[in-house]
C-alpha atoms as a PDB file:
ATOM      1  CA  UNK A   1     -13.911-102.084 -42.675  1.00  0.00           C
ATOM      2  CA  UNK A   2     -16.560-104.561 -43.518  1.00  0.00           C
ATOM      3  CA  UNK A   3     -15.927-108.350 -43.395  1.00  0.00           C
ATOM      4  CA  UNK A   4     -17.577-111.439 -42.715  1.00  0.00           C
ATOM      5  CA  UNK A   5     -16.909-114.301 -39.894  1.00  0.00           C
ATOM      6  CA  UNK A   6     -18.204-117.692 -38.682  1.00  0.00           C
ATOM      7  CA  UNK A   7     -19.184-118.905 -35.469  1.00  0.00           C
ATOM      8  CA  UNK A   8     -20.606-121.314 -33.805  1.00  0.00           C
ATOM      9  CA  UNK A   9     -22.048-121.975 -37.493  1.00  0.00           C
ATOM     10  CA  UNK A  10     -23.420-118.255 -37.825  1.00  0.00           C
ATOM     11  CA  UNK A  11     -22.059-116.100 -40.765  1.00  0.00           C
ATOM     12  CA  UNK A  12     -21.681-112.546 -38.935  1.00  0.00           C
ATOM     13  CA  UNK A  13     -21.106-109.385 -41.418  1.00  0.00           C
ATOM     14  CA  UNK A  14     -18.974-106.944 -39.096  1.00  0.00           C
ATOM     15  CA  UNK A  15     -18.316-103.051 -39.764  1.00  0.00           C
ATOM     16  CA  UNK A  16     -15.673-102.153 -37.566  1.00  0.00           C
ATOM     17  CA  UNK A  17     -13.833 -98.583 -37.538  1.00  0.00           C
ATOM     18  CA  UNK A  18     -10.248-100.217 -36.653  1.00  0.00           C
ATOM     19  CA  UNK A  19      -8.435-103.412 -38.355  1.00  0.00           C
ATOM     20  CA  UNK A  20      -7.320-104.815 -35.017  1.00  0.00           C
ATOM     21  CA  UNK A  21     -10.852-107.100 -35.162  1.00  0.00           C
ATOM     22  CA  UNK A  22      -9.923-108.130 -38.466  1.00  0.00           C
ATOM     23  CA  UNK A  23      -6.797-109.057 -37.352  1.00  0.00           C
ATOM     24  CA  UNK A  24      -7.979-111.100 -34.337  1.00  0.00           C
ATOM     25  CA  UNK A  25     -10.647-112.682 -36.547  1.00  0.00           C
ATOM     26  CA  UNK A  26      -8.275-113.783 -39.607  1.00  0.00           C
ATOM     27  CA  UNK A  27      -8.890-117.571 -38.860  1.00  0.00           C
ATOM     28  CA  UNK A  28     -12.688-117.004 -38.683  1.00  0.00           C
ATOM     29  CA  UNK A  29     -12.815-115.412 -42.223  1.00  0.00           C
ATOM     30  CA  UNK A  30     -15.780-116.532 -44.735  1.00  0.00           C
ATOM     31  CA  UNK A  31     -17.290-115.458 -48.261  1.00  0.00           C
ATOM     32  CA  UNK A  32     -20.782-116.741 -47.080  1.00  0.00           C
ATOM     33  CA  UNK A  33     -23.585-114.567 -47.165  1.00  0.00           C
ATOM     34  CA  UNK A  34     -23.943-113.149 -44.024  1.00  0.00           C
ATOM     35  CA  UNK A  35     -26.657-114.389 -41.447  1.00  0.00           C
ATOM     36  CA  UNK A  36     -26.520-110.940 -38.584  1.00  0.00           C
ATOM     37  CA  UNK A  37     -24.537-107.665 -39.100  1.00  0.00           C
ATOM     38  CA  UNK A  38     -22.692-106.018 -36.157  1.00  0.00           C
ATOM     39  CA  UNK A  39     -21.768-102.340 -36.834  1.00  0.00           C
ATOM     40  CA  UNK A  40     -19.180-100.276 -34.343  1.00  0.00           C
ATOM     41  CA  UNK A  41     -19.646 -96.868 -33.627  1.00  0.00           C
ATOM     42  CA  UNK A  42     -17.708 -94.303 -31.703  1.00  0.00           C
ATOM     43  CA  UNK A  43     -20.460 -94.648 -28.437  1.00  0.00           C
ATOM     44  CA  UNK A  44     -20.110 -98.323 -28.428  1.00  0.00           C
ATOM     45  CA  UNK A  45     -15.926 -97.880 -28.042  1.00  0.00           C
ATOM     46  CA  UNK A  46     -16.657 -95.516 -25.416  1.00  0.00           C
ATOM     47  CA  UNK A  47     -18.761 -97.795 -23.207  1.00  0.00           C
ATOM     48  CA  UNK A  48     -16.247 -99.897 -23.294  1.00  0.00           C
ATOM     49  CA  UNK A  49     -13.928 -97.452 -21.454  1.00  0.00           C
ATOM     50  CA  UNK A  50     -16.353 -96.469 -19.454  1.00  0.00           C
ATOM     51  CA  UNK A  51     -17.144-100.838 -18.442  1.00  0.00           C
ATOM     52  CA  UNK A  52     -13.442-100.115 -18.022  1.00  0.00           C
ATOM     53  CA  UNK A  53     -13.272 -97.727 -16.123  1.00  0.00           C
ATOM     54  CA  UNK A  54     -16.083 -99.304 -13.583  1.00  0.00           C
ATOM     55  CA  UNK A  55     -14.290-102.830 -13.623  1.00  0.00           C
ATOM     56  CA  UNK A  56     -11.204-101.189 -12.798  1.00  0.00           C
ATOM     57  CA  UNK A  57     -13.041 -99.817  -9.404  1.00  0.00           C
ATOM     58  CA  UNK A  58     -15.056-102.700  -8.391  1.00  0.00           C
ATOM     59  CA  UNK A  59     -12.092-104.212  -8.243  1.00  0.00           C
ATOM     60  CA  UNK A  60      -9.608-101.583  -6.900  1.00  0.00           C
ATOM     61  CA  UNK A  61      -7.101-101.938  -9.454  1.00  0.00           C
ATOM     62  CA  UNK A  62      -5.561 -99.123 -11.409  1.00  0.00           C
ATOM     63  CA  UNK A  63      -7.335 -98.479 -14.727  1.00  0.00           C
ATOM     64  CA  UNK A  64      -5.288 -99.650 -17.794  1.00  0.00           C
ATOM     65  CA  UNK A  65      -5.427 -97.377 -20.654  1.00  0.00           C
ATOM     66  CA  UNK A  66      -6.728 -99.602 -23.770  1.00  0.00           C
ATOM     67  CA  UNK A  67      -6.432 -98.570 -27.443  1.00  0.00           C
ATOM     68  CA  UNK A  68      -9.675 -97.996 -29.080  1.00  0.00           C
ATOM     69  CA  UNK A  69      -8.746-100.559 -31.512  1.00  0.00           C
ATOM     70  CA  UNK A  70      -8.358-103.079 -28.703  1.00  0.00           C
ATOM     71  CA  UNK A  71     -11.787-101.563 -26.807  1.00  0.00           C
ATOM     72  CA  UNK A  72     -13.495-102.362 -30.285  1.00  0.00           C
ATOM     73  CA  UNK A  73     -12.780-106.168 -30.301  1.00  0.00           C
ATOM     74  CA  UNK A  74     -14.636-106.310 -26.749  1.00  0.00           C
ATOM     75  CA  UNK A  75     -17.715-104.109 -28.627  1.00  0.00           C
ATOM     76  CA  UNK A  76     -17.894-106.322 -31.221  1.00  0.00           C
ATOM     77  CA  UNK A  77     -18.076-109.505 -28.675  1.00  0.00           C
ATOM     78  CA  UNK A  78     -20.360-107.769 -26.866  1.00  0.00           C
ATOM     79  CA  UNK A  79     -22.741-107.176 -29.631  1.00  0.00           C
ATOM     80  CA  UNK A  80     -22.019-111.117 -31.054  1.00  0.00           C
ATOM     81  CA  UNK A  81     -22.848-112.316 -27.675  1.00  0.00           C
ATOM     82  CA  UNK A  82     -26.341-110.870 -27.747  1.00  0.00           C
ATOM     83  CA  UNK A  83     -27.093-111.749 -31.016  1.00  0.00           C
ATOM     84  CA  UNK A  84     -26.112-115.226 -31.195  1.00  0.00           C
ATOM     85  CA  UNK A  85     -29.023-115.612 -28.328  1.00  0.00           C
ATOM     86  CA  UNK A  86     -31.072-116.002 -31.533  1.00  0.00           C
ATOM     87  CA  UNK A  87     -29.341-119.277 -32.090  1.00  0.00           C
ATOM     88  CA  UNK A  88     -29.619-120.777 -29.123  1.00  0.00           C
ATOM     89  CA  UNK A  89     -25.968-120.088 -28.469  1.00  0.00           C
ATOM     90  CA  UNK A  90     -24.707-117.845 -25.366  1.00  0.00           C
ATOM     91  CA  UNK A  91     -21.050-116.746 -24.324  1.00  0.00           C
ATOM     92  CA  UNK A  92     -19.441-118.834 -21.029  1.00  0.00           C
ATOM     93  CA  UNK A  93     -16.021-117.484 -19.388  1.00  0.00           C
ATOM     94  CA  UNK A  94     -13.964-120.620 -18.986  1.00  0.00           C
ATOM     95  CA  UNK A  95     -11.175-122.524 -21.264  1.00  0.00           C
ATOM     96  CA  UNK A  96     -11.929-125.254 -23.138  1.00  0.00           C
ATOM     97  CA  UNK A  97      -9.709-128.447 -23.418  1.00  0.00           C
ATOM     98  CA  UNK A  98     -10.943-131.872 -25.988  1.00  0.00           C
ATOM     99  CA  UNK A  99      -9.064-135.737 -27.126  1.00  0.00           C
ATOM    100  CA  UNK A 100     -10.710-136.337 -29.935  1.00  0.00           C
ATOM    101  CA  UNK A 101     -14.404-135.422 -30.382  1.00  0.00           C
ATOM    102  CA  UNK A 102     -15.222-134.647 -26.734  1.00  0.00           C
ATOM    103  CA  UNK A 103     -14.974-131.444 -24.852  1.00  0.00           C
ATOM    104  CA  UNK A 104     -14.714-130.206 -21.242  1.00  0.00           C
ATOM    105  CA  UNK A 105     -15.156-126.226 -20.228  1.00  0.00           C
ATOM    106  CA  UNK A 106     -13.600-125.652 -17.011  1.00  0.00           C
ATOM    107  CA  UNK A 107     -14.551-122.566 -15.829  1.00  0.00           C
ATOM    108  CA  UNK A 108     -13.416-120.631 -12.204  1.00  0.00           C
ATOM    109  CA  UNK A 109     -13.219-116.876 -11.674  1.00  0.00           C
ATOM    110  CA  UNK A 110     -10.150-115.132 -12.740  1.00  0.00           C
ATOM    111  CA  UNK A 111      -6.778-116.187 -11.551  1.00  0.00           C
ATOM    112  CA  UNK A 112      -7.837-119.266 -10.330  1.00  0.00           C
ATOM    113  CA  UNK A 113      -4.989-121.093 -12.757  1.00  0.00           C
ATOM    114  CA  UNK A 114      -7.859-122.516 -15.810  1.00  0.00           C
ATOM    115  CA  UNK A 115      -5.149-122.390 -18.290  1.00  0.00           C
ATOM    116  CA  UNK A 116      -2.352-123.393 -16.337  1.00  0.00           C
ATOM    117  CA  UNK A 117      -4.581-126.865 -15.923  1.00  0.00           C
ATOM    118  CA  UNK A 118      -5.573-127.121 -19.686  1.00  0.00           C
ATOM    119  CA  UNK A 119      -1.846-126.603 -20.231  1.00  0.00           C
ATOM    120  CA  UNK A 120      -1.429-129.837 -18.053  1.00  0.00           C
ATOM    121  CA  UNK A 121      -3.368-131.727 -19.967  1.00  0.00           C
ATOM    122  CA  UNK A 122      -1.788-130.704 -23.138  1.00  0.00           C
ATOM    123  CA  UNK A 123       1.675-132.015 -21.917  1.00  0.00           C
ATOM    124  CA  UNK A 124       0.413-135.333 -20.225  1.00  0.00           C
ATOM    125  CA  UNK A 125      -2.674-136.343 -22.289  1.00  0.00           C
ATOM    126  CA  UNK A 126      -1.893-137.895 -25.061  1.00  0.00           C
ATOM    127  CA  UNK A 127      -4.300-136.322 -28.207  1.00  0.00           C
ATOM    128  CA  UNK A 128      -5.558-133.319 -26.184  1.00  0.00           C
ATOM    129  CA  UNK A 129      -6.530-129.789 -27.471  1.00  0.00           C
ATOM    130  CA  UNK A 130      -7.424-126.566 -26.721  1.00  0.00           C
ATOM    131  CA  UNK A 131     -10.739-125.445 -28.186  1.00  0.00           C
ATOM    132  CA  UNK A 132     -10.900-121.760 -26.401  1.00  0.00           C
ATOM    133  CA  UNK A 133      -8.797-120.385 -23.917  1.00  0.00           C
ATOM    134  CA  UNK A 134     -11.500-117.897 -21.964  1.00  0.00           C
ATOM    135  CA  UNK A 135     -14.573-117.209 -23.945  1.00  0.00           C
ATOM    136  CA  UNK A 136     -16.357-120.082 -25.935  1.00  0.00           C
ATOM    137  CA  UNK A 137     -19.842-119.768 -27.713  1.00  0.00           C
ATOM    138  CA  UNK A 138     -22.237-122.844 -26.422  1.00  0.00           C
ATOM    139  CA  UNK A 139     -24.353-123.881 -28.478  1.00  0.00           C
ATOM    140  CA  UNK A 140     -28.003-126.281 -27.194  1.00  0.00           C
ATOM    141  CA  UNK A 141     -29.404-127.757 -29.555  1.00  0.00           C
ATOM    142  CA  UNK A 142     -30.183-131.861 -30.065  1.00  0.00           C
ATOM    143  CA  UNK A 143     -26.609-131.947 -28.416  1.00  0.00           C
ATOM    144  CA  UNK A 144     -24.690-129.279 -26.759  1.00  0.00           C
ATOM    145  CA  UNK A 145     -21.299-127.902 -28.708  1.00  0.00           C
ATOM    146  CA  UNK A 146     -18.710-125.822 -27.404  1.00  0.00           C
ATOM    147  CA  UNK A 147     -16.982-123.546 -30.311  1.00  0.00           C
ATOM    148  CA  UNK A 148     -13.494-121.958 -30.431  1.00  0.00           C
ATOM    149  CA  UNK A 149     -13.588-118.431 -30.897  1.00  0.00           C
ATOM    150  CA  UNK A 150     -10.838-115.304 -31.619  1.00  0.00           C
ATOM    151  CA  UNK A 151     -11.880-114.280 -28.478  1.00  0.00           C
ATOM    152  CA  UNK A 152      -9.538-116.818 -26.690  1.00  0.00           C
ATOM    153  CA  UNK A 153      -7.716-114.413 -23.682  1.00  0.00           C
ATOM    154  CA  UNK A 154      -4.276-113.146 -23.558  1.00  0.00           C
ATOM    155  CA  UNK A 155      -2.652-116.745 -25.003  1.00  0.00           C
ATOM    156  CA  UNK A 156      -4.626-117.019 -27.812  1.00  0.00           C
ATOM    157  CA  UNK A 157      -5.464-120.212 -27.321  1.00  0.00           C
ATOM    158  CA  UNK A 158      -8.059-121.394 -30.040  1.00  0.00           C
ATOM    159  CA  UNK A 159      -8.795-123.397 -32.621  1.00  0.00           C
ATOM    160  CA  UNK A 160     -11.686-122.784 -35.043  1.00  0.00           C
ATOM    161  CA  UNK A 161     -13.822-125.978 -34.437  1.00  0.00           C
ATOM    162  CA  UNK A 162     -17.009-127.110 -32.816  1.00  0.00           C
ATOM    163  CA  UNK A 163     -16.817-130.359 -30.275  1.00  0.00           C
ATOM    164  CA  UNK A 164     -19.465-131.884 -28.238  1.00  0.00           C
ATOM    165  CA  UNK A 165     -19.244-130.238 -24.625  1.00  0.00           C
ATOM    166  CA  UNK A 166     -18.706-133.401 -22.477  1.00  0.00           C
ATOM    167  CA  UNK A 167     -19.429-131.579 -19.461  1.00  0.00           C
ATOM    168  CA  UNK A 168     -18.649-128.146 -16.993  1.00  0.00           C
ATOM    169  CA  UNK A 169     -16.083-128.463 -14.341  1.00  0.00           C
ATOM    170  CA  UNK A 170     -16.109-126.007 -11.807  1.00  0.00           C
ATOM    171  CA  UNK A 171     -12.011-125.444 -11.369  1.00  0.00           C
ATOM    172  CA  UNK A 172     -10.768-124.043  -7.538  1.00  0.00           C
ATOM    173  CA  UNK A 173      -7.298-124.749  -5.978  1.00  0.00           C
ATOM    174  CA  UNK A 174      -6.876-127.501  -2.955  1.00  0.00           C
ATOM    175  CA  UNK A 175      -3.918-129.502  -1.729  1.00  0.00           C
ATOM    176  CA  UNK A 176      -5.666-132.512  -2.785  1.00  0.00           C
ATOM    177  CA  UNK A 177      -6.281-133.347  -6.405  1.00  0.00           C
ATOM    178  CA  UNK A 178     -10.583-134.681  -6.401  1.00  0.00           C
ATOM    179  CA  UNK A 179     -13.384-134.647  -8.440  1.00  0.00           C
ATOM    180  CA  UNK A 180     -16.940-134.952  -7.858  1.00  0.00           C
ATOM    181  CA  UNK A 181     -19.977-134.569 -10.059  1.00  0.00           C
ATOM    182  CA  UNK A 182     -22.101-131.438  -8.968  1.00  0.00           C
ATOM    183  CA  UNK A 183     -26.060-130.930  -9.172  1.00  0.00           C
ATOM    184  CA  UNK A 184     -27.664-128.594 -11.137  1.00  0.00           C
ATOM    185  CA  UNK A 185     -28.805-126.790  -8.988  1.00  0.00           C
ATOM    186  CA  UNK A 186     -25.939-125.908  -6.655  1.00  0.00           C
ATOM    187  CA  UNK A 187     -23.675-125.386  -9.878  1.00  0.00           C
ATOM    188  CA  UNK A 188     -26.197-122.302 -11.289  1.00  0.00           C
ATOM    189  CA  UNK A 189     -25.208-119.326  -9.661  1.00  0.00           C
ATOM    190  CA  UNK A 190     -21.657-120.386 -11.083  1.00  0.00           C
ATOM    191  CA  UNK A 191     -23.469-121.297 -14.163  1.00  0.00           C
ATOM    192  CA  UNK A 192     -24.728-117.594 -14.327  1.00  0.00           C
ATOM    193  CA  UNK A 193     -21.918-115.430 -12.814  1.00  0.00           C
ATOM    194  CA  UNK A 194     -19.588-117.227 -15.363  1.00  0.00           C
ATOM    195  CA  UNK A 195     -22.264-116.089 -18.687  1.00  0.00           C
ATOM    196  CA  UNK A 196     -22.545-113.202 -20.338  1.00  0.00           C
ATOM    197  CA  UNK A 197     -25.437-111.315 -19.374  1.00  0.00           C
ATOM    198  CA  UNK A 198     -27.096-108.758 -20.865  1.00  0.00           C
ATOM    199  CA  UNK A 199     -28.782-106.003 -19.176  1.00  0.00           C
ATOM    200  CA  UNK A 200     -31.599-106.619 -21.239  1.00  0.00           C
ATOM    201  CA  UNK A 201     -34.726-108.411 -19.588  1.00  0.00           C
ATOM    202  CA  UNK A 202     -35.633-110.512 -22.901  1.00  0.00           C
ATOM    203  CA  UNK A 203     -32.194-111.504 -23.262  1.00  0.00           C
ATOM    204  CA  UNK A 204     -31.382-112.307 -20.131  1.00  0.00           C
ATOM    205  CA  UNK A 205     -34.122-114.608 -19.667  1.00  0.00           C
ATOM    206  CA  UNK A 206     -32.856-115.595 -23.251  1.00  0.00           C
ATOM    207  CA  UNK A 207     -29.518-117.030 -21.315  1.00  0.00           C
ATOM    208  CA  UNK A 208     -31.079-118.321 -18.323  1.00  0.00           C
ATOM    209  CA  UNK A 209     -33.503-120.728 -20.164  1.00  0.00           C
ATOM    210  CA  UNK A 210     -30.147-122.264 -22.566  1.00  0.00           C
ATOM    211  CA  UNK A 211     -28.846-122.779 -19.288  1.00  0.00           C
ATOM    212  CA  UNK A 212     -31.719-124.531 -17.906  1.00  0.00           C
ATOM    213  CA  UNK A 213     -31.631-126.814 -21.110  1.00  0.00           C
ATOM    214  CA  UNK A 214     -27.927-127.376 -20.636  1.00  0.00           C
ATOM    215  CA  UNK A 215     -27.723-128.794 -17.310  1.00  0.00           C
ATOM    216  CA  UNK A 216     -30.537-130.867 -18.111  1.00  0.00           C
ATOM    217  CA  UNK A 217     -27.846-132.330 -20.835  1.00  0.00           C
ATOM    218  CA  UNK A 218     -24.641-132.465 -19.617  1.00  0.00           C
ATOM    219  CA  UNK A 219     -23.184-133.299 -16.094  1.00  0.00           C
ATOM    220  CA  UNK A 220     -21.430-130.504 -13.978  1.00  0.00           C
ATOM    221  CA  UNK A 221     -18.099-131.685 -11.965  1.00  0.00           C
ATOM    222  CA  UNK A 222     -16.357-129.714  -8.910  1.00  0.00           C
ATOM    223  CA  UNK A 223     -12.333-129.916  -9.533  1.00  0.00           C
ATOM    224  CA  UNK A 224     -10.104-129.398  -6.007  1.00  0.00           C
ATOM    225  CA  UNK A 225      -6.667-129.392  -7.875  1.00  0.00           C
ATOM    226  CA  UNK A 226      -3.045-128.369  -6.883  1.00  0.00           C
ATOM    227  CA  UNK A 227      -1.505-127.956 -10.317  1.00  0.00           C
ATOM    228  CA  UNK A 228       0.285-130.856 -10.945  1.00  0.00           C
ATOM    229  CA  UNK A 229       0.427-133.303 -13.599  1.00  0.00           C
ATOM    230  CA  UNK A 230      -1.947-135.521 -11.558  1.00  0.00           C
ATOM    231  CA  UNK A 231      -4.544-132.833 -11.443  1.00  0.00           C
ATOM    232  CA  UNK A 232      -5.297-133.332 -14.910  1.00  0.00           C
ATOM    233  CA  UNK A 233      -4.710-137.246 -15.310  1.00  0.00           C
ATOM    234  CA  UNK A 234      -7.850-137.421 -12.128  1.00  0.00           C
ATOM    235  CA  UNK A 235      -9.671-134.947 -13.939  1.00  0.00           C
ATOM    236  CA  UNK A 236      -9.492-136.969 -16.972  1.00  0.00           C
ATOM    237  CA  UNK A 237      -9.886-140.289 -15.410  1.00  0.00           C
ATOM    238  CA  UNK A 238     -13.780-139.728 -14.346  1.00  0.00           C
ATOM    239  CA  UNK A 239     -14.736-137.487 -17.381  1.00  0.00           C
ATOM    240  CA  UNK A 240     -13.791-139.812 -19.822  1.00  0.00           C
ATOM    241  CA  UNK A 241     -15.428-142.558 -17.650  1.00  0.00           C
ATOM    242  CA  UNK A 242     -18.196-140.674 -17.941  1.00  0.00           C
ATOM    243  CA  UNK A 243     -18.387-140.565 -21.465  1.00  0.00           C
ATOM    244  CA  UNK A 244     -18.572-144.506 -22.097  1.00  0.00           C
END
């Protein structure tokens, strides 16, 4: 099955072996000429498995048992990711919440409750969004936008747009709702753990310098938040202050 999609303002021609993709990516559907081409093949489903597989251990959880047609969505990501390197646009783990033409990626390992707080500030923020719910494209260029994706986590929280990224907020739990900006160079090693990451050298280095240029851009918060409305009205509070 051959289609194309847009994101992050890149046409992408995919050839996938299973319709679940096209499925996912029904929103993201264009008739412009294509700008890359990602093709699936039977090896790339079965690295998946085996990533799997290896996830599954690292983490001493019980392997779950994914249809191929679900395996393919994460090769075709996979492949995007790299590719959209060449556009000065990389892959971040976090969810994405806007008002009105500014954006904020909070971003926190799994578990840590990022879209139980975007979820507050969609019921006490008057004019709030969600852009992505788990993996937004970045892209740097005279300004930094975050882009919702298909790829948007078990909700399916997206919406196909591209906002200015306001800033990163580094998301853990406290008993005490507080927010503080973060330097540069203490946020990184989040910065990095949270990116996709190729295992290729060039590419790699391809993500670490748009990260460099990002943080020289935008400001990074720390959020200590215990999941109540008030988490997001502070959050909210000093980012938007920010943004005068």
């Amino acid at each position: 099955m051959v289609f194309t999609i847009r994101l992050a303002g890149v046409n992408i021609s995919v050839n996938s072996i299973y319709g679940d993709v096209y499925r996912l990516c029904r929103d993201y559907i264009t008739d412009s000429k294509p700008d890359i081409s990602i093709s699936i093949s039977a090896e790339d489903i079965a690295y998946e498995k085996e990533m799997n597989k290896r996830e599954a251990a690292a983490e001493g959880i019980p392997v779950t048992d994914y249809r191929e047609g679900y395996l393919e969505m994460l090769a075709v990501y996979r492949k995007i990711a790299v590719q959209m390197l060449s556009f000065d646009t990389f892959l971040m783990h976090g969810a994405v919440v806007a008002v009105q033409n500014k954006a904020w990626l909070f971003t926190a390992p799994s578990g840590t409750g990022k879209t139980t707080h975007i979820r507050l500030w969609l019921d006490n923020i008057e004019g709030s969004y969600v852009v992505n719910g788990d993996k937004p494209l970045i892209h740097v260029g005279e300004k930094v936008t975050v882009y919702g994706t298909p790829w948007a986590g078990k909700e399916g929280m997206q919406k196909n747009v591209g906002v200015e990224l306001a800033g990163i907020v580094f998301l853990e739990r406290g008993t005490i709702n507080h927010i503080d900006r973060e330097s540069f160079s203490k946020g990184l090693p989040t910065l990095v753990q949270q990116s996709y990451r190729s295992n290729n050298k060039t590419d790699l280095e391809k993500t670490l310098n748009l990260l460099g240029r990002l943080g020289s851009r935008i400001p990074l918060y720390r959020l200590s938040c215990n999941m109540d409305k008030e988490a997001a009205l502070t959050a909210y509070e000093m980012l938007s202050h920010d943004c005068l």
